[in-house]
C-alpha atoms as a PDB file:
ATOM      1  CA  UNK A   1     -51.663  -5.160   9.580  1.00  0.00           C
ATOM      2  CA  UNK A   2     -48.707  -7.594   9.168  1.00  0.00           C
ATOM      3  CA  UNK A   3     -46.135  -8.575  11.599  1.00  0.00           C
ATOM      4  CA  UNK A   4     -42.765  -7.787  10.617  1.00  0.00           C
ATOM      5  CA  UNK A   5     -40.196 -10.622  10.842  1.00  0.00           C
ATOM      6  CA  UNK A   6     -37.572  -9.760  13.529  1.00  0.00           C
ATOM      7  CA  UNK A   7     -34.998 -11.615  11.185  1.00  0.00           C
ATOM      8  CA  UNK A   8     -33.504  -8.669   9.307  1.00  0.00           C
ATOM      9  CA  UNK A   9     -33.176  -6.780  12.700  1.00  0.00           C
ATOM     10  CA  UNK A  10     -31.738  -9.997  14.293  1.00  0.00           C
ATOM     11  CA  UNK A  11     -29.673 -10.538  11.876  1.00  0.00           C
ATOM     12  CA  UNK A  12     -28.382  -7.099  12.126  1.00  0.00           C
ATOM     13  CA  UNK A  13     -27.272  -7.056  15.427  1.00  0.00           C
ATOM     14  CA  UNK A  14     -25.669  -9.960  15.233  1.00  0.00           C
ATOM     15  CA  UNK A  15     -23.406  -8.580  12.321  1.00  0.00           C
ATOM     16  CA  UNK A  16     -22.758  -5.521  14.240  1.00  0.00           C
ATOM     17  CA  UNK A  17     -21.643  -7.565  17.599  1.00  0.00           C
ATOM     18  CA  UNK A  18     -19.555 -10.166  15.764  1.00  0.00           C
ATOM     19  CA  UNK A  19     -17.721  -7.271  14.149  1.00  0.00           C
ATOM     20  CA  UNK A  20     -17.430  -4.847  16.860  1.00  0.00           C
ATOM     21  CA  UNK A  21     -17.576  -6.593  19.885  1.00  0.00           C
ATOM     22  CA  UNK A  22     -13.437  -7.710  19.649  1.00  0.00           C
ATOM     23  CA  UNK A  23     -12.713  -3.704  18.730  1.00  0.00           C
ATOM     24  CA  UNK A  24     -14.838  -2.819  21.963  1.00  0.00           C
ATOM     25  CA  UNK A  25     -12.938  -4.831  24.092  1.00  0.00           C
ATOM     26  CA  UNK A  26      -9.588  -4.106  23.174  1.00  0.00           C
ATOM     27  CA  UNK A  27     -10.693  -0.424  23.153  1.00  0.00           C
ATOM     28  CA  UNK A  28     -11.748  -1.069  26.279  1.00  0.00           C
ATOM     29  CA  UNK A  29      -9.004  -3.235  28.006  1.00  0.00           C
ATOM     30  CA  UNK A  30      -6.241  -0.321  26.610  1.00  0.00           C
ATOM     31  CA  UNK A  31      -7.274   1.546  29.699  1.00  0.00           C
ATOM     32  CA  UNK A  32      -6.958  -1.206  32.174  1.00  0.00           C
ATOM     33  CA  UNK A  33      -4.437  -0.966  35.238  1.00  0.00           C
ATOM     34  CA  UNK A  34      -2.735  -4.006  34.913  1.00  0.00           C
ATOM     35  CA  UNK A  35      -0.245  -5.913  32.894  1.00  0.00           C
ATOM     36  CA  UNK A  36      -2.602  -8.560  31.744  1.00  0.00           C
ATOM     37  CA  UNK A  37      -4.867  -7.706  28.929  1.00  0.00           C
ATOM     38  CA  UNK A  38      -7.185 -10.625  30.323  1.00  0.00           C
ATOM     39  CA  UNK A  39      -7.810  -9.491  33.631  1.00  0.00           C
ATOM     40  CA  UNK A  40      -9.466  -6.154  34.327  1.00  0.00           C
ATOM     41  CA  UNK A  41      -7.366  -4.293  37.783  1.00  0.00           C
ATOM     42  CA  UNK A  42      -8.886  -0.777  37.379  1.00  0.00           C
ATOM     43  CA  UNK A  43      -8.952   2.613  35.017  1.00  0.00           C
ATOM     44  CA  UNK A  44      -5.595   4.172  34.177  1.00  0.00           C
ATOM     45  CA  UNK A  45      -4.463   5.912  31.531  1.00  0.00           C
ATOM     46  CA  UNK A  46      -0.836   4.656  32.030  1.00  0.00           C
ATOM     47  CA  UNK A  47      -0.142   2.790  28.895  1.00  0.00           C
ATOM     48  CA  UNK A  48      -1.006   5.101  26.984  1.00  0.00           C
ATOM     49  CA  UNK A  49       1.406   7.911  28.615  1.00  0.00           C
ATOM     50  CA  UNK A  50       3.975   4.894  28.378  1.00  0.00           C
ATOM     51  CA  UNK A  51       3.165   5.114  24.276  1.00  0.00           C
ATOM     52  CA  UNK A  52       4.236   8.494  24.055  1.00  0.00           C
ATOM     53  CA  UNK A  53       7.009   8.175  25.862  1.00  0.00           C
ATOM     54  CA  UNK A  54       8.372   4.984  23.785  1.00  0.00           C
ATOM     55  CA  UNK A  55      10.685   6.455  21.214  1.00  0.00           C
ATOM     56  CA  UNK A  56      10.669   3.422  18.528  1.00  0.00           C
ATOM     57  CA  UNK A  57       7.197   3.753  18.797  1.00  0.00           C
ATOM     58  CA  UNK A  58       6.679   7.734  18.135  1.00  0.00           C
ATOM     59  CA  UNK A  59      10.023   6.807  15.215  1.00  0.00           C
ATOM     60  CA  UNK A  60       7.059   4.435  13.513  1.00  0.00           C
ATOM     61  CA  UNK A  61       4.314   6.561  13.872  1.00  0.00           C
ATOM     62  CA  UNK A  62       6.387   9.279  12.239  1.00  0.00           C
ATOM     63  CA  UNK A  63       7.537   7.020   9.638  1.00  0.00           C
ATOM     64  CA  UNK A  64       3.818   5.424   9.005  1.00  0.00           C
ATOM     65  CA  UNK A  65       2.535   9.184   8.501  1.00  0.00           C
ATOM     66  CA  UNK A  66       4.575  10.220   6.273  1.00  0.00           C
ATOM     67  CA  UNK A  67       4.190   6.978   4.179  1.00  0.00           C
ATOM     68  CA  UNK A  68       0.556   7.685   4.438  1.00  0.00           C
ATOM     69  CA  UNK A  69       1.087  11.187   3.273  1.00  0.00           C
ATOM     70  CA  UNK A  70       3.527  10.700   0.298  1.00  0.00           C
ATOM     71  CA  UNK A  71       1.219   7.557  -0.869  1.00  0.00           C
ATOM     72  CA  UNK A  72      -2.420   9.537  -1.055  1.00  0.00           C
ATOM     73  CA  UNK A  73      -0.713  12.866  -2.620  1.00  0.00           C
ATOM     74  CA  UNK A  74       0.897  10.782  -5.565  1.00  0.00           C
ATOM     75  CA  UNK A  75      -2.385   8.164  -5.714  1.00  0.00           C
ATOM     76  CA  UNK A  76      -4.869  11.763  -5.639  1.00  0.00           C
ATOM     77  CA  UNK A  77      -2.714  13.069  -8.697  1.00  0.00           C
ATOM     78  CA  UNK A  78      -2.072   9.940 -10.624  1.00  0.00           C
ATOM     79  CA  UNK A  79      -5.843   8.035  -9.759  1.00  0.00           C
ATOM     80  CA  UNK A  80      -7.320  11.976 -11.252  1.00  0.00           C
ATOM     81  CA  UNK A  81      -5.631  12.310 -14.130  1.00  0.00           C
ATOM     82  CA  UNK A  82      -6.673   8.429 -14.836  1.00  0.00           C
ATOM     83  CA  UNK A  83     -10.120   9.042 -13.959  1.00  0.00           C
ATOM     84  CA  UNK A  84     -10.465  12.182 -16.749  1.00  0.00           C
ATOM     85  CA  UNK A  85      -8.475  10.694 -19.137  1.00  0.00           C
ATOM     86  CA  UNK A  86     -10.741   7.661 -19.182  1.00  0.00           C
ATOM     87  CA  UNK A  87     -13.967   9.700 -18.827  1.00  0.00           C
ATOM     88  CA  UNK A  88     -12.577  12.268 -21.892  1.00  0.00           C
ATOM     89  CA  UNK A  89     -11.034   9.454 -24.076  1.00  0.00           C
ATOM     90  CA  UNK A  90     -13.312   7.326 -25.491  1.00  0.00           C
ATOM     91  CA  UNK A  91     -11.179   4.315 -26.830  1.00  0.00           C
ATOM     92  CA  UNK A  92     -11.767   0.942 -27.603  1.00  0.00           C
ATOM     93  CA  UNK A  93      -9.182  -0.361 -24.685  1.00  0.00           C
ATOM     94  CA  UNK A  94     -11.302   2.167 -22.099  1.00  0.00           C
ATOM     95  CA  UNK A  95     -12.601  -1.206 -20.545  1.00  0.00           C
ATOM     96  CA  UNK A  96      -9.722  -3.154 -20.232  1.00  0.00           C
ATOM     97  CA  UNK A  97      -7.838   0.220 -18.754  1.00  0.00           C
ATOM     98  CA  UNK A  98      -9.876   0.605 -16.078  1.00  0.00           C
ATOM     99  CA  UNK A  99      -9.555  -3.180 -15.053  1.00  0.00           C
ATOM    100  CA  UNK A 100      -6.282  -3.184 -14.909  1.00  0.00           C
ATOM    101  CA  UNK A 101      -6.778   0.155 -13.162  1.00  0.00           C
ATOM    102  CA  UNK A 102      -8.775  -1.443 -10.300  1.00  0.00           C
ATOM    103  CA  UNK A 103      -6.948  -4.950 -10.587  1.00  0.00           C
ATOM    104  CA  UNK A 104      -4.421  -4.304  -7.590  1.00  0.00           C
ATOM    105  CA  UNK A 105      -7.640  -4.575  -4.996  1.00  0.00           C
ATOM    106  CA  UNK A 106      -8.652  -7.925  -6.027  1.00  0.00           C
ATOM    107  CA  UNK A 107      -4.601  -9.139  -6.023  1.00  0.00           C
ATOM    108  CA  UNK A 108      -4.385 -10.564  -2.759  1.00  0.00           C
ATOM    109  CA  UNK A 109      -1.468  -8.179  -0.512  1.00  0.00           C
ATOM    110  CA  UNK A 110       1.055 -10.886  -0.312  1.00  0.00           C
ATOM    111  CA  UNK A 111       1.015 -11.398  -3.846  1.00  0.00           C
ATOM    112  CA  UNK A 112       1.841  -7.600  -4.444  1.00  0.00           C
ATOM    113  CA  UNK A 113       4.017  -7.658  -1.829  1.00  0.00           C
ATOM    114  CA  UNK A 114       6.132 -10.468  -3.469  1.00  0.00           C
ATOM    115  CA  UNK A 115       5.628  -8.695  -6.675  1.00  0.00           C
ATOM    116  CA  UNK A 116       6.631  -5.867  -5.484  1.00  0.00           C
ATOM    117  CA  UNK A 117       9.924  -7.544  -3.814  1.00  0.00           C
ATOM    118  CA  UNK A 118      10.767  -9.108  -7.204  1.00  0.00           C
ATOM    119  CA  UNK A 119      10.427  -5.767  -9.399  1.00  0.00           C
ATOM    120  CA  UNK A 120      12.086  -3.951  -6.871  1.00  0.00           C
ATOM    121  CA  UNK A 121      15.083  -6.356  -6.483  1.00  0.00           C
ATOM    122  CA  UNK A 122      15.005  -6.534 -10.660  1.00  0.00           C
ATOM    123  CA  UNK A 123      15.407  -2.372 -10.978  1.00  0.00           C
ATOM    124  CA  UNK A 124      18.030  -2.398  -8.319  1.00  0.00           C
ATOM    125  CA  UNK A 125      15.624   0.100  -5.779  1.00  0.00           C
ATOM    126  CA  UNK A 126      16.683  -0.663  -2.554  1.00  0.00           C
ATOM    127  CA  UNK A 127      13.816  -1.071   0.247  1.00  0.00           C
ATOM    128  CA  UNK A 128      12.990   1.571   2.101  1.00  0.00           C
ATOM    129  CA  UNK A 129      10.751   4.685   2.444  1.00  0.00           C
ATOM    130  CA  UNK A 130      10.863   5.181  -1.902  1.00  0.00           C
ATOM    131  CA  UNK A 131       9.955   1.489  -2.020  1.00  0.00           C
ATOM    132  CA  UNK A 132       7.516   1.907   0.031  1.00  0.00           C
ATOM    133  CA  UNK A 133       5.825   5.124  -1.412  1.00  0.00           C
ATOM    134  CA  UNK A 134       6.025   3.215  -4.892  1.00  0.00           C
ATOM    135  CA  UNK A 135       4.139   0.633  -3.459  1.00  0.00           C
ATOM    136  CA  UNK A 136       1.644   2.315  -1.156  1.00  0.00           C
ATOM    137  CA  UNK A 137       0.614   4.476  -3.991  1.00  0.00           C
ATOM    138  CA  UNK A 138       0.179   1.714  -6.491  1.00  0.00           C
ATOM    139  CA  UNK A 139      -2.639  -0.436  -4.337  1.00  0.00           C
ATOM    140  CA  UNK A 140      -3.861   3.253  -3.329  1.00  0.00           C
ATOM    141  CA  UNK A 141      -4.724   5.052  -6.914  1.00  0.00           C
ATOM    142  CA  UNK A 142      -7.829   2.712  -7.319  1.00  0.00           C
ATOM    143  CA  UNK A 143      -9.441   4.128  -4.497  1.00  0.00           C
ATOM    144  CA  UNK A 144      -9.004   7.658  -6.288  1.00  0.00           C
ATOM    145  CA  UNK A 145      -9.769   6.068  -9.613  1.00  0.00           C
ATOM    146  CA  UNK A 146     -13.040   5.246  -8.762  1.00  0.00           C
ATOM    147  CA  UNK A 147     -14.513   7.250  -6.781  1.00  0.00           C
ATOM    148  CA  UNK A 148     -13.469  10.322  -9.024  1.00  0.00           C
ATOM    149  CA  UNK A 149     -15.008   8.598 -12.366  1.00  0.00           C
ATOM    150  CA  UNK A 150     -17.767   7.722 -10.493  1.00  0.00           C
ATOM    151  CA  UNK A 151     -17.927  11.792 -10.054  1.00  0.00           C
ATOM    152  CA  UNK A 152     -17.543  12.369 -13.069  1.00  0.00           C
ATOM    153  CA  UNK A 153     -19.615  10.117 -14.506  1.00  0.00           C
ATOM    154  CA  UNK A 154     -22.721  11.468 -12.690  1.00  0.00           C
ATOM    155  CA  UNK A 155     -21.873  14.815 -13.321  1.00  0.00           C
ATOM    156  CA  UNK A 156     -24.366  16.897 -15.531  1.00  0.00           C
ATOM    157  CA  UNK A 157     -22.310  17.528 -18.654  1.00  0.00           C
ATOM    158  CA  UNK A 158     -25.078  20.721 -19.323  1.00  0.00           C
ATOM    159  CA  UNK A 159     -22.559  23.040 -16.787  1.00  0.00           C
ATOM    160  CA  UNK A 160     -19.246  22.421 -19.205  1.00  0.00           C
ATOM    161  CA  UNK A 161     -21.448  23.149 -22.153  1.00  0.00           C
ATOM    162  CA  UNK A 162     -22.930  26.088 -20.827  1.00  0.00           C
ATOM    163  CA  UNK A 163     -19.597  27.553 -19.756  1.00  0.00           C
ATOM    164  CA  UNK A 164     -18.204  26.965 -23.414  1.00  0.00           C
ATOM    165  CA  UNK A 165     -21.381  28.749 -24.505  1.00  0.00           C
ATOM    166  CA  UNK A 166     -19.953  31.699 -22.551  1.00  0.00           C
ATOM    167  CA  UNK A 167     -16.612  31.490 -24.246  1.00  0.00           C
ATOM    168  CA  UNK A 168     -14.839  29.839 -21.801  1.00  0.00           C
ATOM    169  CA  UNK A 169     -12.306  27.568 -23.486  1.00  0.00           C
ATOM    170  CA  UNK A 170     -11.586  24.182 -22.416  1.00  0.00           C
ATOM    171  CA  UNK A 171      -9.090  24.316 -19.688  1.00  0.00           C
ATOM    172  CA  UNK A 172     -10.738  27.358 -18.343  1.00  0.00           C
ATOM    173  CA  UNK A 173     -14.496  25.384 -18.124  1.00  0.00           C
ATOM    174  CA  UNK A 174     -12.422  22.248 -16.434  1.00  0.00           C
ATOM    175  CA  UNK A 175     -10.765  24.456 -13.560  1.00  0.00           C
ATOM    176  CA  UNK A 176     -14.154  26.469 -13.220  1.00  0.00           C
ATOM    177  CA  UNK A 177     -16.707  23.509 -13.326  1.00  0.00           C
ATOM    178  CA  UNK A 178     -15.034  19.934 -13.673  1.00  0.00           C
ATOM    179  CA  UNK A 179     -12.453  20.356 -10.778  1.00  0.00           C
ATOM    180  CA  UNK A 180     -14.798  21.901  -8.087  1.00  0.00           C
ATOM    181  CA  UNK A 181     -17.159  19.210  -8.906  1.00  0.00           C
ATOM    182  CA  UNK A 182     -14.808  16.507  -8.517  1.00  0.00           C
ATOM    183  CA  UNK A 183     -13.058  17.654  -5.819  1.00  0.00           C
ATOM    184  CA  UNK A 184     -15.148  16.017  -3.108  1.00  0.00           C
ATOM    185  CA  UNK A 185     -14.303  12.440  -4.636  1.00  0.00           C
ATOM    186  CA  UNK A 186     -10.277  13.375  -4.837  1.00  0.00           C
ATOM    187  CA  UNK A 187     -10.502  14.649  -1.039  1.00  0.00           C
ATOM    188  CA  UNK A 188     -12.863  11.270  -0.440  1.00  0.00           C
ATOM    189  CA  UNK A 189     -10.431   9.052  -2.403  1.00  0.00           C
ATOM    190  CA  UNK A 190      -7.157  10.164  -0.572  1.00  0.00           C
ATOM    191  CA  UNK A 191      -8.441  10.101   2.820  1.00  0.00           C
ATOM    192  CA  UNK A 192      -9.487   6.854   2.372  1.00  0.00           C
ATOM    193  CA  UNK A 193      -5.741   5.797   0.428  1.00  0.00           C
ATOM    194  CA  UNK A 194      -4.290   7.716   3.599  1.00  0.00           C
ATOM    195  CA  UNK A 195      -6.443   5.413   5.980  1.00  0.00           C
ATOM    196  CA  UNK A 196      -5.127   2.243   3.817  1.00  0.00           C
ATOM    197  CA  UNK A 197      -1.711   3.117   3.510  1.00  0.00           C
ATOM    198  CA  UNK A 198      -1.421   3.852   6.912  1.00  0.00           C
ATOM    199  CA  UNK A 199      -3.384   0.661   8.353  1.00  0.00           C
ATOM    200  CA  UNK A 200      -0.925  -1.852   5.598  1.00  0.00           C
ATOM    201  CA  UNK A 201       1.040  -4.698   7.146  1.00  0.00           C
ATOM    202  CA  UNK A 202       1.932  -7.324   4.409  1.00  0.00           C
ATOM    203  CA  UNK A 203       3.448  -4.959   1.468  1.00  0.00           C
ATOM    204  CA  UNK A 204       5.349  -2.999   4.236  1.00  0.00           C
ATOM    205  CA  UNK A 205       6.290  -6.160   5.654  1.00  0.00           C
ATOM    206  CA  UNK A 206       8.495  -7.296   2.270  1.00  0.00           C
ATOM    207  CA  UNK A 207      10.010  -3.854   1.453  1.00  0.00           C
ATOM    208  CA  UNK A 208      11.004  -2.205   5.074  1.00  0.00           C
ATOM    209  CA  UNK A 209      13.988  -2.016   6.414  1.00  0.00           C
ATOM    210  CA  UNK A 210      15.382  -1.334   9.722  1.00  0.00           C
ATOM    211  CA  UNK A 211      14.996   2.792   9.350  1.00  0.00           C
ATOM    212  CA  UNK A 212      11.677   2.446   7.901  1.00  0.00           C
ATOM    213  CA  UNK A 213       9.360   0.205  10.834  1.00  0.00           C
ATOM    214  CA  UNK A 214       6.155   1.568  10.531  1.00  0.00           C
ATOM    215  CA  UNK A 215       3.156   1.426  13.087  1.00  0.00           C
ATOM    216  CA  UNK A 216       1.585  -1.159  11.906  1.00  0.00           C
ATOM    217  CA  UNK A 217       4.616  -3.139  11.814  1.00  0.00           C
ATOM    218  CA  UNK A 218       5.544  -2.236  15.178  1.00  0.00           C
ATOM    219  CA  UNK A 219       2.009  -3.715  16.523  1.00  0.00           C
ATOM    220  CA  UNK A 220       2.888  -7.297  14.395  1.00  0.00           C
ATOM    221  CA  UNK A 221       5.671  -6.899  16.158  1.00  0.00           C
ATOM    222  CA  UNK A 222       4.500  -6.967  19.187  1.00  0.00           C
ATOM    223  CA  UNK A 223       1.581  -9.356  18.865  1.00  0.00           C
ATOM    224  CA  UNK A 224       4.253 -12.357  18.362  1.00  0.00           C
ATOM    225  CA  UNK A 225       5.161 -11.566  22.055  1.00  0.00           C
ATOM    226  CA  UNK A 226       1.777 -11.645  23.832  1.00  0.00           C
ATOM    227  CA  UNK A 227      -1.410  -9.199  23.834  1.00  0.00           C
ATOM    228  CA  UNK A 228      -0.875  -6.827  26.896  1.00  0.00           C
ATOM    229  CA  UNK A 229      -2.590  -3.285  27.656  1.00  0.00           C
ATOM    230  CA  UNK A 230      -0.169  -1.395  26.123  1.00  0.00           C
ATOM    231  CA  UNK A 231      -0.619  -3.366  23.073  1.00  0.00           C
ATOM    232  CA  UNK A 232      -4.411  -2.864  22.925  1.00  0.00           C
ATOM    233  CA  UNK A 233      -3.474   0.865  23.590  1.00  0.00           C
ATOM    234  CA  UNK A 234      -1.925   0.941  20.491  1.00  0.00           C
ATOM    235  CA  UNK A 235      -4.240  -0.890  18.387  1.00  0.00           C
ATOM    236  CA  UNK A 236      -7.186   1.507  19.869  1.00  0.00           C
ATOM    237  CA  UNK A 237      -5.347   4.937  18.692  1.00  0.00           C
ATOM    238  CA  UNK A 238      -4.699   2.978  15.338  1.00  0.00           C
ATOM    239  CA  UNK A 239      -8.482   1.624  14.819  1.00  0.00           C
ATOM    240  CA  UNK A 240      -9.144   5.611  15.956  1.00  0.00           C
ATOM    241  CA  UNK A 241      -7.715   7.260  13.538  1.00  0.00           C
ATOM    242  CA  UNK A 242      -8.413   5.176  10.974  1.00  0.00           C
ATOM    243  CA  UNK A 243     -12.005   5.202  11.608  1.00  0.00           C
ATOM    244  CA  UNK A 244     -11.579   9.249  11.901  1.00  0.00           C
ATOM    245  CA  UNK A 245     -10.514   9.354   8.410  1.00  0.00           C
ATOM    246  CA  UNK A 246     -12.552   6.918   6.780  1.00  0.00           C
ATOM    247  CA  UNK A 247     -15.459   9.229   8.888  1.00  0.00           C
ATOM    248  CA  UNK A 248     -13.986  11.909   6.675  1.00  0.00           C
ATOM    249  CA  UNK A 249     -14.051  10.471   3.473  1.00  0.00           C
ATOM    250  CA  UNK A 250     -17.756   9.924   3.894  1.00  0.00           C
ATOM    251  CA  UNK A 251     -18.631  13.139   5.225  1.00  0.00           C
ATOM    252  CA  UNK A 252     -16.819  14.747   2.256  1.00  0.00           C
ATOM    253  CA  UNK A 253     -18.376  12.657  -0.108  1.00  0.00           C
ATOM    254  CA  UNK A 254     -22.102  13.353   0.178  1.00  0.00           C
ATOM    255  CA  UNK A 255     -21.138  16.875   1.041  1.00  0.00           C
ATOM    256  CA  UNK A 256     -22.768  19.571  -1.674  1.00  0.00           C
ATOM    257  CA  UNK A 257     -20.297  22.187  -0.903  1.00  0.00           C
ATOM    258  CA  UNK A 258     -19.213  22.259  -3.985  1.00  0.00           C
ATOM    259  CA  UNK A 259     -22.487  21.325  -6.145  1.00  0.00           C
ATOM    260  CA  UNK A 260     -23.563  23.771  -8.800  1.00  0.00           C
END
């Protein structure tokens, strides 16, 4: 029998502590009593109740939601319609379409975000939530892109032709087969835009303005004046929820709910 190398297992664990050990800690030092993030003084759940009672805070929260919201509706419809188009059209500029399609996640965010300032400025938008959405959405529909051609890409085509067989015409086999089969990677491909938009600190950073402070911005924000528990607070119900969603964008894309 042959010994197995402990490397890969090694290697694994040291992966998983370089990357979660910080998290754990901040996770952990949110719940600490005192007003030093570096010193532990006991359990209490008081910076959290002094979250929820912060006003600006709940104002960003509100503001980073619905930023999150607008942005993965308008990337779902427009990274969709992409996605079929692409898979239904079968030009000669397919290839260069869909790497321009998934270009804005290679672009480095400051880059977009100056972009972003420039076209903005150019057009005469002024900065705010609309800006914002624009933006969001724009470094948000590749996530949709993909994983919806991906879909459809895998899907057996034998299901569409069987349905025409039937008589069902084209838009009638694409609401009755296509959709239900994608619809798993458009539910997988906004959650995960949602958990993007909302966790974004550089693009917001250039088109905000002093109505529009998201959560993310708050927590820069706050960083430039010293870690402290209430800081780490926030940072753990951020991390939280982002993990929840990405959690669901997994779960909802091996599901076979809606498999054939």
């Amino acid at each position: 029998m042959k010994n197995r190398t402990p490397l890969p297992n090694l290697y694994l664990a040291l992966i998983t502590l370089i990357t979660y050990l910080p998290i754990f800690l901040v996770i952990v030092y949110s719940f600490n009593a005192g007003r030093l993030s570096s010193v532990w003084e006991g359990f209490s759940l008081h910076w959290y109740r002094d979250l929820l009672r912060d006003r600006s805070m709940l104002e960003a929260l509100r503001n980073s939601v619905i930023l999150a919201t607008a942005s993965s509706l308008c990337a779902g419809a427009v990274g969709t319609l992409g996605a079929v188009a692409m898979t239904r059209l079968h030009l000669r500029a397919n290839g260069l379409v869909e790497y321009l399609s998934t270009l804005p996640i290679m672009i480095p965010e400051i880059v977009l975000g100056m972009v972003f300032l420039s076209f903005f400025s150019l057009i005469g938008l002024p900065f705010g939530m609309t800006a914002l959405i624009a933006a969001h959405t724009s470094f948000c529909i590749p996530y949709v892109f993909m994983m919806v051609k991906a879909r459809l890409a895998g899907m057996d085509k034998s299901y569409v032709e069987a349905a025409r067989d039937l008589g069902a015409g084209e838009l009638r086999a694409f609401y009755d087969i296509t959709l239900p089969l994608m619809r798993p990677a458009i539910l997988s491909g906004m959650l995960l835009s949602f958990a993007m938009s909302l966790d974004d600190v550089v693009i917001s950073m250039f088109l905000s303005n002093v109505n529009t402070n998201t959560l993310p911005l708050k927590i820069y924000t706050q960083l430039r004046t010293g870690v402290t528990p209430k800081t780490n607070a926030l940072c753990a119900l951020m991390f939280g929820v982002t993990l929840l969603f990405g959690l669901f964008s997994f779960l909802i894309g091996r599901s076979k709910k809606y498999d054939l």
